[in-house]
N, C-alpha and C. Protein backbone atom coordinates (compact mmCIF):
# COMPACT_ATOMS: atom_id res chain seq x y z
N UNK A 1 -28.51 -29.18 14.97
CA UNK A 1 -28.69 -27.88 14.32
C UNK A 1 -27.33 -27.19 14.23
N UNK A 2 -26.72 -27.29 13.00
CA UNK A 2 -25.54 -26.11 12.97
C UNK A 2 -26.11 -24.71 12.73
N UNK A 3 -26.85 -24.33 12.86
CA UNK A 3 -27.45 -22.78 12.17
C UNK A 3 -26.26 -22.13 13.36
N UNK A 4 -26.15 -21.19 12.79
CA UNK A 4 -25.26 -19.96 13.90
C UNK A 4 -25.61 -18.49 13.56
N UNK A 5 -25.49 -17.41 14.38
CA UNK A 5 -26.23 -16.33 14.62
C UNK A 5 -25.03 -15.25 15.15
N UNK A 6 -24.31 -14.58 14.42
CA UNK A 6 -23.47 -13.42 15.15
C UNK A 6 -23.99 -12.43 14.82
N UNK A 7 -23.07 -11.20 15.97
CA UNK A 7 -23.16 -10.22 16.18
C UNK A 7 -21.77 -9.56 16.24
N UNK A 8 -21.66 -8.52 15.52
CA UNK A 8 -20.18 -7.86 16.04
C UNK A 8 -20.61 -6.22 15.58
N UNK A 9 -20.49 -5.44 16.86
CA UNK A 9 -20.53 -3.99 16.14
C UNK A 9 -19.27 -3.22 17.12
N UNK A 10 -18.95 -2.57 16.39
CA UNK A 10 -17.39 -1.51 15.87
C UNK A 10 -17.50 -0.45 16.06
N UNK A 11 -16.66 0.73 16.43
CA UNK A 11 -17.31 1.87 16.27
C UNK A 11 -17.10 2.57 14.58
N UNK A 12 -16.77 1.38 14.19
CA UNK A 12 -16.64 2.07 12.34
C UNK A 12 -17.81 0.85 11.61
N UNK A 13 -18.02 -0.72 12.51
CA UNK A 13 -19.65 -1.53 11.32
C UNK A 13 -20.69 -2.08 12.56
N UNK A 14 -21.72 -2.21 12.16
CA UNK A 14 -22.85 -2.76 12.39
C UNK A 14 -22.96 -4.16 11.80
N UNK A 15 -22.39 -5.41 12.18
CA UNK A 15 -22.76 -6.89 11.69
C UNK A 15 -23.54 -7.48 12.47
N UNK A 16 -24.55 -8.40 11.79
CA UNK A 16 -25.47 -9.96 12.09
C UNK A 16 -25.65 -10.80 10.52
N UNK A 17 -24.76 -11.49 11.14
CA UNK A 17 -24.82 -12.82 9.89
C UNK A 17 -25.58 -14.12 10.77
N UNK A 18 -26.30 -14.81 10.23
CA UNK A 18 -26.73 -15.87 9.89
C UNK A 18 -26.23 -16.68 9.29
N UNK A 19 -26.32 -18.12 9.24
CA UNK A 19 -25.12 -18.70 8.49
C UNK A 19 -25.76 -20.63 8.77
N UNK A 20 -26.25 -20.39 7.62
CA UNK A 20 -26.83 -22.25 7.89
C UNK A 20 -26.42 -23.56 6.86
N UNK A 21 -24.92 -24.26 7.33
CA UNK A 21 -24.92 -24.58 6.56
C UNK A 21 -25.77 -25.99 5.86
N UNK A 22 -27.03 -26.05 6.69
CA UNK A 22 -27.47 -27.01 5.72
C UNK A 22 -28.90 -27.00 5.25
N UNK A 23 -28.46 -25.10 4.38
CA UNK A 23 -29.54 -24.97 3.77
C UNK A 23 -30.67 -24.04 4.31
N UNK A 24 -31.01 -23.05 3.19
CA UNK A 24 -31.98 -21.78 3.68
C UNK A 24 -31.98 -20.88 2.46
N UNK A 25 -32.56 -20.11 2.88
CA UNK A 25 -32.28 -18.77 1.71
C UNK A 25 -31.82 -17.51 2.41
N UNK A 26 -31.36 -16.76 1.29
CA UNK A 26 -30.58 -15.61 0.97
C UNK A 26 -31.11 -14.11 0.90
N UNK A 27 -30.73 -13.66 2.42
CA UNK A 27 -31.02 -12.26 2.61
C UNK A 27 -29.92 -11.58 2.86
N UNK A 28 -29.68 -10.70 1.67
CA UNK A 28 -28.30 -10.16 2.04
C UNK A 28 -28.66 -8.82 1.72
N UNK A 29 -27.52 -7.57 2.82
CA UNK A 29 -27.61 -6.08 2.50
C UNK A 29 -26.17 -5.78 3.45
N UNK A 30 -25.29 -4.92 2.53
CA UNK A 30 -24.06 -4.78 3.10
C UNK A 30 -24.19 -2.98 2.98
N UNK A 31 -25.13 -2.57 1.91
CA UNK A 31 -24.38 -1.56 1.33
C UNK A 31 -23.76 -0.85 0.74
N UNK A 32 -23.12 -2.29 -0.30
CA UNK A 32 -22.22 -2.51 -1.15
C UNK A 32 -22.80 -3.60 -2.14
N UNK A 33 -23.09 -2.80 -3.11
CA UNK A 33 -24.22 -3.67 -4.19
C UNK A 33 -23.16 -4.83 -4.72
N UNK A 34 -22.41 -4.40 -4.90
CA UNK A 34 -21.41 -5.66 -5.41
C UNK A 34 -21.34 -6.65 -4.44
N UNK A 35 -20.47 -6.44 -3.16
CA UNK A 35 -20.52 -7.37 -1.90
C UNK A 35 -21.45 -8.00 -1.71
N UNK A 36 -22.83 -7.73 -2.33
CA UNK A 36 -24.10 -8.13 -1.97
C UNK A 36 -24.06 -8.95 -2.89
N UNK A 37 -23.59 -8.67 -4.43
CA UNK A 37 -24.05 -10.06 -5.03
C UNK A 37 -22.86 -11.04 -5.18
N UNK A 38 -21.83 -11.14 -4.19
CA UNK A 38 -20.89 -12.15 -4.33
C UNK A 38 -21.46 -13.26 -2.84
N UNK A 39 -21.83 -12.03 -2.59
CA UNK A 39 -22.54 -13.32 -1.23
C UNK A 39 -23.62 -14.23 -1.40
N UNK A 40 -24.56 -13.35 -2.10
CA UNK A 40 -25.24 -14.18 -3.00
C UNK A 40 -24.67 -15.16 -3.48
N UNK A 41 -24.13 -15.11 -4.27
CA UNK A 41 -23.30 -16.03 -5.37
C UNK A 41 -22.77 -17.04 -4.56
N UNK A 42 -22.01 -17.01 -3.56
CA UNK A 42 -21.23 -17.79 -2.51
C UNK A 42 -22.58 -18.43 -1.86
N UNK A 43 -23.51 -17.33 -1.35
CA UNK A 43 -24.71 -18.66 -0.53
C UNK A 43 -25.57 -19.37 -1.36
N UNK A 44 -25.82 -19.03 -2.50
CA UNK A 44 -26.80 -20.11 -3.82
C UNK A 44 -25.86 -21.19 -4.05
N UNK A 45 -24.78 -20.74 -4.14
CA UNK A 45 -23.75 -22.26 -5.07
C UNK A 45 -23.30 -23.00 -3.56
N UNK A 46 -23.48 -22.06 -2.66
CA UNK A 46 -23.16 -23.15 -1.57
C UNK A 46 -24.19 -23.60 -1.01
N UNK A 47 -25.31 -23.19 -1.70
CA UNK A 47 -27.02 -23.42 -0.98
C UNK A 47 -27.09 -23.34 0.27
N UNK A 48 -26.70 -22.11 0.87
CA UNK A 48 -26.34 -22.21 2.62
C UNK A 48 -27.58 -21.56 3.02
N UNK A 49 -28.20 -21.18 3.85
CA UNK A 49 -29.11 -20.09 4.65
C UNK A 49 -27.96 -18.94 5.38
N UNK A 50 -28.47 -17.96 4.34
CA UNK A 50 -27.40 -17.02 4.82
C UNK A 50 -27.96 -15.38 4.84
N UNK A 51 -28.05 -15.22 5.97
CA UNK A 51 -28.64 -13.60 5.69
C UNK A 51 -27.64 -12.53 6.62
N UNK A 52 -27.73 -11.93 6.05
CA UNK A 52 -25.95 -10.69 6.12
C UNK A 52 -27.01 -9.02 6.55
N UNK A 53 -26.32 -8.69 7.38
CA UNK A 53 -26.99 -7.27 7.59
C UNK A 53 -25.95 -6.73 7.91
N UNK A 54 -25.31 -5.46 7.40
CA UNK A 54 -24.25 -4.58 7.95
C UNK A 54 -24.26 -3.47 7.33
N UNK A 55 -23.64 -2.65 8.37
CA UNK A 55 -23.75 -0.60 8.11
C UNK A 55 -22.53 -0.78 8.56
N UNK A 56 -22.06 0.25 7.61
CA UNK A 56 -20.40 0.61 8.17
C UNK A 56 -20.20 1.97 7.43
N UNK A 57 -18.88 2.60 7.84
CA UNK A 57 -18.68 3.64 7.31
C UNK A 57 -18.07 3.67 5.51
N UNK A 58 -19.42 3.35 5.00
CA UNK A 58 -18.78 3.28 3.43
C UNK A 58 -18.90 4.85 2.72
N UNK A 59 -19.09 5.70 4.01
CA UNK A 59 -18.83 7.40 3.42
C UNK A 59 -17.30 7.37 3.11
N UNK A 60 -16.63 6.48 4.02
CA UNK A 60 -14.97 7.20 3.48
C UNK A 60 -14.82 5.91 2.56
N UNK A 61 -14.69 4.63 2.70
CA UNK A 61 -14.48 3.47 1.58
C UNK A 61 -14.59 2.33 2.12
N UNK A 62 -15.18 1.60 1.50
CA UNK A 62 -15.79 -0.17 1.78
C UNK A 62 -14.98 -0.73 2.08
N UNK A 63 -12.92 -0.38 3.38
CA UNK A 63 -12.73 -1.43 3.48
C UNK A 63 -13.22 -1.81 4.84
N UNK A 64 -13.88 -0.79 5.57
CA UNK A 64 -14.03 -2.03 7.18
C UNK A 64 -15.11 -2.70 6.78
N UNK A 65 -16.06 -2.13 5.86
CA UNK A 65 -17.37 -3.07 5.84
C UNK A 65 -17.04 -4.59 5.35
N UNK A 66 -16.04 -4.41 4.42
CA UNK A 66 -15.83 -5.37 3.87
C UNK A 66 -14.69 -6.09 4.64
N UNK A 67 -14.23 -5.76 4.94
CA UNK A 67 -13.23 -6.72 6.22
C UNK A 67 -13.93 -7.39 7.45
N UNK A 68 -14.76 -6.52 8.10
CA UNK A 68 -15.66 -7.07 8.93
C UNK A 68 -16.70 -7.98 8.48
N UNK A 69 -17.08 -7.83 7.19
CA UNK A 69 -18.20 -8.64 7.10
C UNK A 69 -17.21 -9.98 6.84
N UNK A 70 -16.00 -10.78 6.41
CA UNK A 70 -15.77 -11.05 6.10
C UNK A 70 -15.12 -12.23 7.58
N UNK A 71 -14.74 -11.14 9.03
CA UNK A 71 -14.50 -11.38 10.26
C UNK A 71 -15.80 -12.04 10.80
N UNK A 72 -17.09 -11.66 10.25
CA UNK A 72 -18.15 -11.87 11.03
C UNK A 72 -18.62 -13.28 10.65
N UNK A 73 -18.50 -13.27 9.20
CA UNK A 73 -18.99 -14.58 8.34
C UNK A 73 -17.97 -16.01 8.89
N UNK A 74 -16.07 -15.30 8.60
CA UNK A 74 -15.97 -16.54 9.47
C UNK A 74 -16.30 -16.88 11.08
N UNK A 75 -16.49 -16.37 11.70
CA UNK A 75 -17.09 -16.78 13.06
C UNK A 75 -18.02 -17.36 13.09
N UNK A 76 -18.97 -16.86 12.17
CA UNK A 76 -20.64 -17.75 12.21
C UNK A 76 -19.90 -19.58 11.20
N UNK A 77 -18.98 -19.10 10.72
CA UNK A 77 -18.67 -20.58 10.17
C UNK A 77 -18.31 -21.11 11.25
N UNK A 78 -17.14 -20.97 11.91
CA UNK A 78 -16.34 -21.53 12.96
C UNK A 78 -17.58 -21.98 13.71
N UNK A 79 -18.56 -21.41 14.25
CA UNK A 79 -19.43 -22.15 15.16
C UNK A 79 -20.53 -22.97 14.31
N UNK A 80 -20.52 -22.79 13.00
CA UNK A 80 -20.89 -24.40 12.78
C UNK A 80 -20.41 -24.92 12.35
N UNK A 81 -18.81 -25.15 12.19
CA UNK A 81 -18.12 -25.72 11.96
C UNK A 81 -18.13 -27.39 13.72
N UNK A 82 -18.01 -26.45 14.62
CA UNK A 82 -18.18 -26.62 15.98
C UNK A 82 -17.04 -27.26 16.26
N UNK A 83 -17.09 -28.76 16.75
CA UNK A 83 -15.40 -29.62 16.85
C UNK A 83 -15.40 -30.12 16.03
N UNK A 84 -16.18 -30.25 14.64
CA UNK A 84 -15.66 -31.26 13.41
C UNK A 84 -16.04 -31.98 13.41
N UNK A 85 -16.90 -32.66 14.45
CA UNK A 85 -17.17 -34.01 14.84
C UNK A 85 -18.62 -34.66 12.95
N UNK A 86 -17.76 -35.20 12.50
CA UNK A 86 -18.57 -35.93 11.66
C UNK A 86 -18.77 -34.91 9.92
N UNK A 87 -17.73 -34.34 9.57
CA UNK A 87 -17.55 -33.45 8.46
C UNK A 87 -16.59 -33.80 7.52
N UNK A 88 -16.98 -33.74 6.39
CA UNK A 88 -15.57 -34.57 5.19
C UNK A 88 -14.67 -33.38 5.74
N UNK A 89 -14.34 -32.39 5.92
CA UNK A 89 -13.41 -31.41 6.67
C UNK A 89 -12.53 -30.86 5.10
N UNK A 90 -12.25 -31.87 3.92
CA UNK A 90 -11.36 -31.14 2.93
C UNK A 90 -12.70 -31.03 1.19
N UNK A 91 -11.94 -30.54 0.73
CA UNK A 91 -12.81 -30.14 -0.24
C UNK A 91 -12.03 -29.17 -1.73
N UNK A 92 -12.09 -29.47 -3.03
CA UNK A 92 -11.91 -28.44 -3.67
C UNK A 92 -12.51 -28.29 -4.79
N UNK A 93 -12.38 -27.44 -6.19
CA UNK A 93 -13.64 -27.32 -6.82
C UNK A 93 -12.96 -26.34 -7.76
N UNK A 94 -13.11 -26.11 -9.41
CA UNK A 94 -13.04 -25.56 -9.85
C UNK A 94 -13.75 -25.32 -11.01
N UNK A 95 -14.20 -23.76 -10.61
CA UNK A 95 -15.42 -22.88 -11.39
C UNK A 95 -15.04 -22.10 -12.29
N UNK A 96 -15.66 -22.47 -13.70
CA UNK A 96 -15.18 -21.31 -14.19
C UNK A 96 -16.33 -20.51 -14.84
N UNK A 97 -16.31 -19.17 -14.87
CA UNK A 97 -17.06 -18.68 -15.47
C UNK A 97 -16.44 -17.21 -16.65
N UNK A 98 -17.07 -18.00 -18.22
CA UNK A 98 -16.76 -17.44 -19.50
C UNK A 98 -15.24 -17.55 -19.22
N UNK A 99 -14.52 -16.21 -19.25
CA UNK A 99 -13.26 -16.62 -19.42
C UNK A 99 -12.09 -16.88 -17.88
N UNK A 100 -13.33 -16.58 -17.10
CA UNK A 100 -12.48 -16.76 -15.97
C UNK A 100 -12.61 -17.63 -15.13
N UNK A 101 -11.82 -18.02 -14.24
CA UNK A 101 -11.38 -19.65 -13.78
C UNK A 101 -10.79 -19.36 -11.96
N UNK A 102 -11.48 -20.01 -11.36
CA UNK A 102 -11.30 -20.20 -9.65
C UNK A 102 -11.31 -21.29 -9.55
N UNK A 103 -9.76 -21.79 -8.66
CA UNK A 103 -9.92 -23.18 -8.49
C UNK A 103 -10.04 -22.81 -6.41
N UNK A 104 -10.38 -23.64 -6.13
CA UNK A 104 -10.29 -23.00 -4.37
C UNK A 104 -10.52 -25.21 -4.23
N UNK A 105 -9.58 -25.16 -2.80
CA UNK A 105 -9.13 -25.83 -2.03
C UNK A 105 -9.16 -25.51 -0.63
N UNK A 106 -9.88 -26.72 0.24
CA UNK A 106 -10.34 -25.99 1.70
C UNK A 106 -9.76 -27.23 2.67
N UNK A 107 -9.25 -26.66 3.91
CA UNK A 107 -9.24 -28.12 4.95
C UNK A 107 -9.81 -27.07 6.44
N UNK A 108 -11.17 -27.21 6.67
CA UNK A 108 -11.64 -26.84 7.70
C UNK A 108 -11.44 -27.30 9.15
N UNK A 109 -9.93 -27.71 9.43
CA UNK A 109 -9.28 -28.14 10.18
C UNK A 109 -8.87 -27.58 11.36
N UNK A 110 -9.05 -26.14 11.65
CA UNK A 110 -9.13 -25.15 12.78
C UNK A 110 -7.95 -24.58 12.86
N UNK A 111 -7.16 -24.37 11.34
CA UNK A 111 -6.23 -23.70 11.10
C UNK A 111 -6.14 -22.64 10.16
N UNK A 112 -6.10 -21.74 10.46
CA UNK A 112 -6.17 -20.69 9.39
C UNK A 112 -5.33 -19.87 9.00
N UNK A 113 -5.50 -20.32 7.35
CA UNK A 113 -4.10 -19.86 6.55
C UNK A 113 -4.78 -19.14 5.23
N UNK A 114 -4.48 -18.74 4.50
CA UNK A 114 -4.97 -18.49 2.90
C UNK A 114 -3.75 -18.21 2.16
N UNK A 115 -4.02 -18.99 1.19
CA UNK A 115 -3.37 -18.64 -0.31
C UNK A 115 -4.08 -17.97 -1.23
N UNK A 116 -3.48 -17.02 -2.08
CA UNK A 116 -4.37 -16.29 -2.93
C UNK A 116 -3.64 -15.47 -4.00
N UNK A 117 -3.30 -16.39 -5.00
CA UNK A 117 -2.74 -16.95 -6.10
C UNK A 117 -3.41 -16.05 -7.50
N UNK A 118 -3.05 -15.05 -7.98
CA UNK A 118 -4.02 -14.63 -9.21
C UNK A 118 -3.81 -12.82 -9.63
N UNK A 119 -4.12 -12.67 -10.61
CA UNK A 119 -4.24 -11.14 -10.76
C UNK A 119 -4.97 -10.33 -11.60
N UNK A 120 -5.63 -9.66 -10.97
CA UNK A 120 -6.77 -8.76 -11.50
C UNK A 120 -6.74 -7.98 -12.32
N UNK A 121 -6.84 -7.65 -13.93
CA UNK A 121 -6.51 -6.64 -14.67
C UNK A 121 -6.75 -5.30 -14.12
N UNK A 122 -7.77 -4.80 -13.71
CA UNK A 122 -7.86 -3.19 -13.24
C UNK A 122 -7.64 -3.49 -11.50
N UNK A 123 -7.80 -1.89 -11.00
CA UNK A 123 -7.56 -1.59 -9.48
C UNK A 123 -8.99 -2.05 -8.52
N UNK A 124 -10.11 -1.74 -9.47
CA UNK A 124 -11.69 -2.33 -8.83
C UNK A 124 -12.47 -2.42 -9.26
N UNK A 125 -13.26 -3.59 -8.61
CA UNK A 125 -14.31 -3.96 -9.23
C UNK A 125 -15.62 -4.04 -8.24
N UNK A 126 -16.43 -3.15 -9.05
CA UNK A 126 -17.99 -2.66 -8.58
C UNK A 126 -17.87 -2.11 -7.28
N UNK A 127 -16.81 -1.02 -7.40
CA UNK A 127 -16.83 -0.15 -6.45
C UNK A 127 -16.00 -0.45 -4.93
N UNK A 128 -14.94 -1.75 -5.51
CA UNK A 128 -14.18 -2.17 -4.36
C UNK A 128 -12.83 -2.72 -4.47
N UNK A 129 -11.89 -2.06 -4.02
CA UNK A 129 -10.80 -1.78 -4.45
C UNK A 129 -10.35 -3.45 -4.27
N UNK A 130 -9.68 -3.94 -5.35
CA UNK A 130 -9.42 -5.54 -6.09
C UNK A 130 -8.54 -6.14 -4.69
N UNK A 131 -8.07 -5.52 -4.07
CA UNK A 131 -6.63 -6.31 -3.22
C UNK A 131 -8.05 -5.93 -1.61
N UNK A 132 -9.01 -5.50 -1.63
CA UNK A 132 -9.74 -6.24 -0.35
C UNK A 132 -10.42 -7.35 -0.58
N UNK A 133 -10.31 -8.33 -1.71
CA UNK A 133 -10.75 -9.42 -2.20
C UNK A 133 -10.32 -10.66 -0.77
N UNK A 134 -8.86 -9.86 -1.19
CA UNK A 134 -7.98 -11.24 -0.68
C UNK A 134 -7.60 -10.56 0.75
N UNK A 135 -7.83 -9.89 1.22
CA UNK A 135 -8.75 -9.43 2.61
C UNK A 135 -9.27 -9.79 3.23
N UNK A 136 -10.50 -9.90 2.61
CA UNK A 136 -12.11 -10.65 3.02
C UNK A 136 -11.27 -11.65 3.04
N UNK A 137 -10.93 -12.64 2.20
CA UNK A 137 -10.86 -14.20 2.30
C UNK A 137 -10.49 -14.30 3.62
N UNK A 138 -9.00 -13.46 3.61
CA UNK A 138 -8.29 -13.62 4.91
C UNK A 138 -8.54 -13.63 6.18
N UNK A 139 -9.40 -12.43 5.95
CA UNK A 139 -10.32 -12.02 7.45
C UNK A 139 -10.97 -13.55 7.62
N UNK A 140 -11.65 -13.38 6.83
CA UNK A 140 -13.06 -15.21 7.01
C UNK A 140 -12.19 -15.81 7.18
N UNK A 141 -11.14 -16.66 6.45
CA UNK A 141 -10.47 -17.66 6.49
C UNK A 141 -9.55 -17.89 8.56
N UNK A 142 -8.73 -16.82 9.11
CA UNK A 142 -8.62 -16.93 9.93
C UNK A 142 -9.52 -16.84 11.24
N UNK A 143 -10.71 -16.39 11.32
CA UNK A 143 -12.08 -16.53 11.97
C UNK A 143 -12.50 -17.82 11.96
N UNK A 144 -12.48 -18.13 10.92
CA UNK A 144 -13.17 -19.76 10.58
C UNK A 144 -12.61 -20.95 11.34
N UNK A 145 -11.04 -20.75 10.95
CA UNK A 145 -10.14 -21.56 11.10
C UNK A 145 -9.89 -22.55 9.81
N UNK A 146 -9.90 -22.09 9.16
CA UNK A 146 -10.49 -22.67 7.15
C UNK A 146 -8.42 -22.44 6.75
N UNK A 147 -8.29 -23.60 6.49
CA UNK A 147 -6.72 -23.13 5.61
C UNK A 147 -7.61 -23.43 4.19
N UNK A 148 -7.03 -21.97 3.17
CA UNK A 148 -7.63 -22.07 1.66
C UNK A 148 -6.71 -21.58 0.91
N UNK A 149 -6.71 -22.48 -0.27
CA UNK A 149 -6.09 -21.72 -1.67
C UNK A 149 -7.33 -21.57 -2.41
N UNK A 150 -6.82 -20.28 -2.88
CA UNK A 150 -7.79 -19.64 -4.05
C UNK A 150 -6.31 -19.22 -5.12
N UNK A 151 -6.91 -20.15 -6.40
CA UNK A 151 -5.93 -19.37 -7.50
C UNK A 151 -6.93 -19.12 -8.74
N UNK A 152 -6.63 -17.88 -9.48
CA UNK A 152 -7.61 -17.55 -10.13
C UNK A 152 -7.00 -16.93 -11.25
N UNK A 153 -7.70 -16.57 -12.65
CA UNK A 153 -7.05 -16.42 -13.79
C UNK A 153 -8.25 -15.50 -14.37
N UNK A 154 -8.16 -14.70 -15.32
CA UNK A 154 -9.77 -14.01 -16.55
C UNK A 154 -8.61 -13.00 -16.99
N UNK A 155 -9.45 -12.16 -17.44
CA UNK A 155 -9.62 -10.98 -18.07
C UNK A 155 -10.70 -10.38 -17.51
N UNK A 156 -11.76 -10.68 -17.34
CA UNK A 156 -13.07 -9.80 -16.65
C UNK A 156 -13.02 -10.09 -14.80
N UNK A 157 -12.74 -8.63 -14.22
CA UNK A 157 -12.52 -8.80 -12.71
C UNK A 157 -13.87 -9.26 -12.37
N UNK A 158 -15.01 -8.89 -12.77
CA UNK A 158 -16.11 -9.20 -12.59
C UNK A 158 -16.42 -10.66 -12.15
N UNK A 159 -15.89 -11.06 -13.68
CA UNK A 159 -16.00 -12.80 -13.95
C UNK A 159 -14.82 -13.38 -12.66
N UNK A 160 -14.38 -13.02 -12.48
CA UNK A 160 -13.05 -13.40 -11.74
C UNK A 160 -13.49 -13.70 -10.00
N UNK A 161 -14.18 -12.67 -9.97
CA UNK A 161 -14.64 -12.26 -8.49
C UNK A 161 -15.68 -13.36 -8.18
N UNK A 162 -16.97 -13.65 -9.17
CA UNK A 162 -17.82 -14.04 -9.41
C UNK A 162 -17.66 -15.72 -9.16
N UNK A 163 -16.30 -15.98 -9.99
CA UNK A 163 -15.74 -17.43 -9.88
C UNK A 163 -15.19 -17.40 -8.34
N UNK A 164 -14.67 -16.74 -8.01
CA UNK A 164 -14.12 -17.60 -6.66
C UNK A 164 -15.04 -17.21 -5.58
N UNK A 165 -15.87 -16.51 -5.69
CA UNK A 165 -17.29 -16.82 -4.30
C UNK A 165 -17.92 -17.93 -4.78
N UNK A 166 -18.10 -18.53 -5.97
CA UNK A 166 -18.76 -19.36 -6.47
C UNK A 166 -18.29 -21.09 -6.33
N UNK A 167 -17.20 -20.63 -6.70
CA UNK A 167 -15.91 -21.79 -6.25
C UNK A 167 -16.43 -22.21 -4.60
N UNK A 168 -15.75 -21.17 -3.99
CA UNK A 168 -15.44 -20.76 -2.25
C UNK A 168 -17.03 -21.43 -1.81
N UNK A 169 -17.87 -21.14 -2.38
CA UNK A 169 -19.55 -21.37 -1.66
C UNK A 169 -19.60 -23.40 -1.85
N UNK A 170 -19.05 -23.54 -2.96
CA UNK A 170 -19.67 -24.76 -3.39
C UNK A 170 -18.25 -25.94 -2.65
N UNK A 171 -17.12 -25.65 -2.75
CA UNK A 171 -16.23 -26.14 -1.95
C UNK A 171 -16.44 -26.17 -0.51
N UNK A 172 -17.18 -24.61 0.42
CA UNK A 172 -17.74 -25.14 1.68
C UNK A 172 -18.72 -26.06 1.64
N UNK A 173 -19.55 -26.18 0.90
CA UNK A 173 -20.43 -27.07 1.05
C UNK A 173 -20.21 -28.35 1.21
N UNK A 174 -19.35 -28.53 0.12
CA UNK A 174 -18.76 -30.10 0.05
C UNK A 174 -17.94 -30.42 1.70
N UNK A 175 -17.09 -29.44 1.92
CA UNK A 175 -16.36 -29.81 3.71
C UNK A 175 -16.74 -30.25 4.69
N UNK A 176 -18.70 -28.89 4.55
CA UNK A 176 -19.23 -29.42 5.36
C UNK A 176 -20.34 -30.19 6.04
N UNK A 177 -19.78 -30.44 4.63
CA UNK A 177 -21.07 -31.92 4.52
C UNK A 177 -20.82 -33.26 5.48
N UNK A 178 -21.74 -33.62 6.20
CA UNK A 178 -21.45 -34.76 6.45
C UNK A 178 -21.17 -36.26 5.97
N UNK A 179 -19.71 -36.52 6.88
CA UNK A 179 -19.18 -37.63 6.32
C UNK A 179 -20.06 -38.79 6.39
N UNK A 180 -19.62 -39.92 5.98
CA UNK A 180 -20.22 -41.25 6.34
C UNK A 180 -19.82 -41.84 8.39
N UNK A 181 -18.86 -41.30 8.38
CA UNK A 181 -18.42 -41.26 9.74
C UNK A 181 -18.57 -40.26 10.41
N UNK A 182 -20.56 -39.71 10.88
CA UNK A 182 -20.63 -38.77 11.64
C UNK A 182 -20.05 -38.66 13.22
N UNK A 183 -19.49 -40.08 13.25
CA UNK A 183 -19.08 -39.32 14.52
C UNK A 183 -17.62 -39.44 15.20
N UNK A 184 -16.92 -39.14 13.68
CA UNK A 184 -15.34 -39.52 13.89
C UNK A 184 -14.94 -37.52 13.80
N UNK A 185 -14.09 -37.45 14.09
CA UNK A 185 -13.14 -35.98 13.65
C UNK A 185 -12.33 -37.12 12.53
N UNK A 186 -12.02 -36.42 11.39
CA UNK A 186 -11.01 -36.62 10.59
C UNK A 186 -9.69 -35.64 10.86
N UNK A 187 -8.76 -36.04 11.99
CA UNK A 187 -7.60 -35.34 12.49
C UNK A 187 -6.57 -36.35 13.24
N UNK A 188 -5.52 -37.46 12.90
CA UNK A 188 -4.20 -37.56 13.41
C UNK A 188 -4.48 -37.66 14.78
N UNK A 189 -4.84 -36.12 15.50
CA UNK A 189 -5.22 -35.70 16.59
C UNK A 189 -6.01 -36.34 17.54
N UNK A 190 -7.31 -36.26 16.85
CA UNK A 190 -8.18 -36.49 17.67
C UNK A 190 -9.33 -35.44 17.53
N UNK A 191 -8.68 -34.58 17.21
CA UNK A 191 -9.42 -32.77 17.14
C UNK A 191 -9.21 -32.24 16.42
N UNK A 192 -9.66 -31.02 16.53
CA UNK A 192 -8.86 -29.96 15.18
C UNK A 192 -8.57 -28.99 16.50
């Protein structure tokens, strides 16, 4: 069973993510109608079991909600990620949707880095200022232990946003899928 179950509360958010990656459905509420449907988007194309609950202070502006949820999600990865033992571990994928284009590249290797390659015509989209995009990634990405490039291209931030949770969902999937060698680590090492 990889299913994993966090908790993290702040004195600025309230998080419990769920996080299955092999498969469930999609209960999500951030607060943030937008945030809500990129997670969506990220748990359908990654077909994960994923249900998101968080309150935060979005009276002054969505970035702790959205940073934290983003801290919380990678942790629930990292623990089913677990030691690797038996996971293709790399993965990449490129989505495009209408005019806009996410390519994302993953090595769930227990190193965490992000690239994030691209630029957004306006300042925000659906109520969230464009540069906590690559935030969130960051936050998740070093939680996880996930090194990722995300490079991305449109005209519609919408479409843009839309492509790289979509990308990002369907590229985890592929990582952490099991290999033919469930019970090797793919690492030099030995480990990650």
């Amino acid at each position: 069973m990889r299913r994993s179950d966090v908790n993290r509360e702040t004195k600025e958010t309230r998080i419990t993510i769920s996080f299955d990656p092999d498969g469930g459905s999609q209960r999500i509420h951030t607060t943030i109608p937008f945030l809500d449907h990129m997670l969506d988007s990220f748990g359908r194309h990654g077909r994960f079991g994923l249900m998101v609950s968080a309150e935060g202070d979005t009276q002054i502006d969505p970035h702790h909600t959205v940073e934290d949820v983003g801290i919380v999600l990678g942790m629930a990865i990292k623990e089913s990620i677990g030691d690797g033992r038996g996971i293709n571990r790399f993965a990449d994928a490129v989505i495009p949707m209408d005019e806009a284009r996410a390519e994302v590249a993953l090595d769930c290797g227990g190193r965490g880095y992000l690239v994030f390659e691209g630029a957004f015509a306006g300042r925000e989209t659906g109520g969230i200022p464009n540069d906590l995009f690559e935030h969130f990634f960051s936050s998740l990405v070093h939680q996880a232990g996930i090194t990722a490039h995300i490079r991305f291209c449109g005209r519609s931030d919408h479409h843009i946003c839309e492509s790289i949770f979509k990308a990002f969902g369907i590229t985890l999937q592929e990582a952490l899928k099991k290999s033919d060698d469930e019970s090797g680590i793919r690492s030099t090492k030995g480990r990650f």
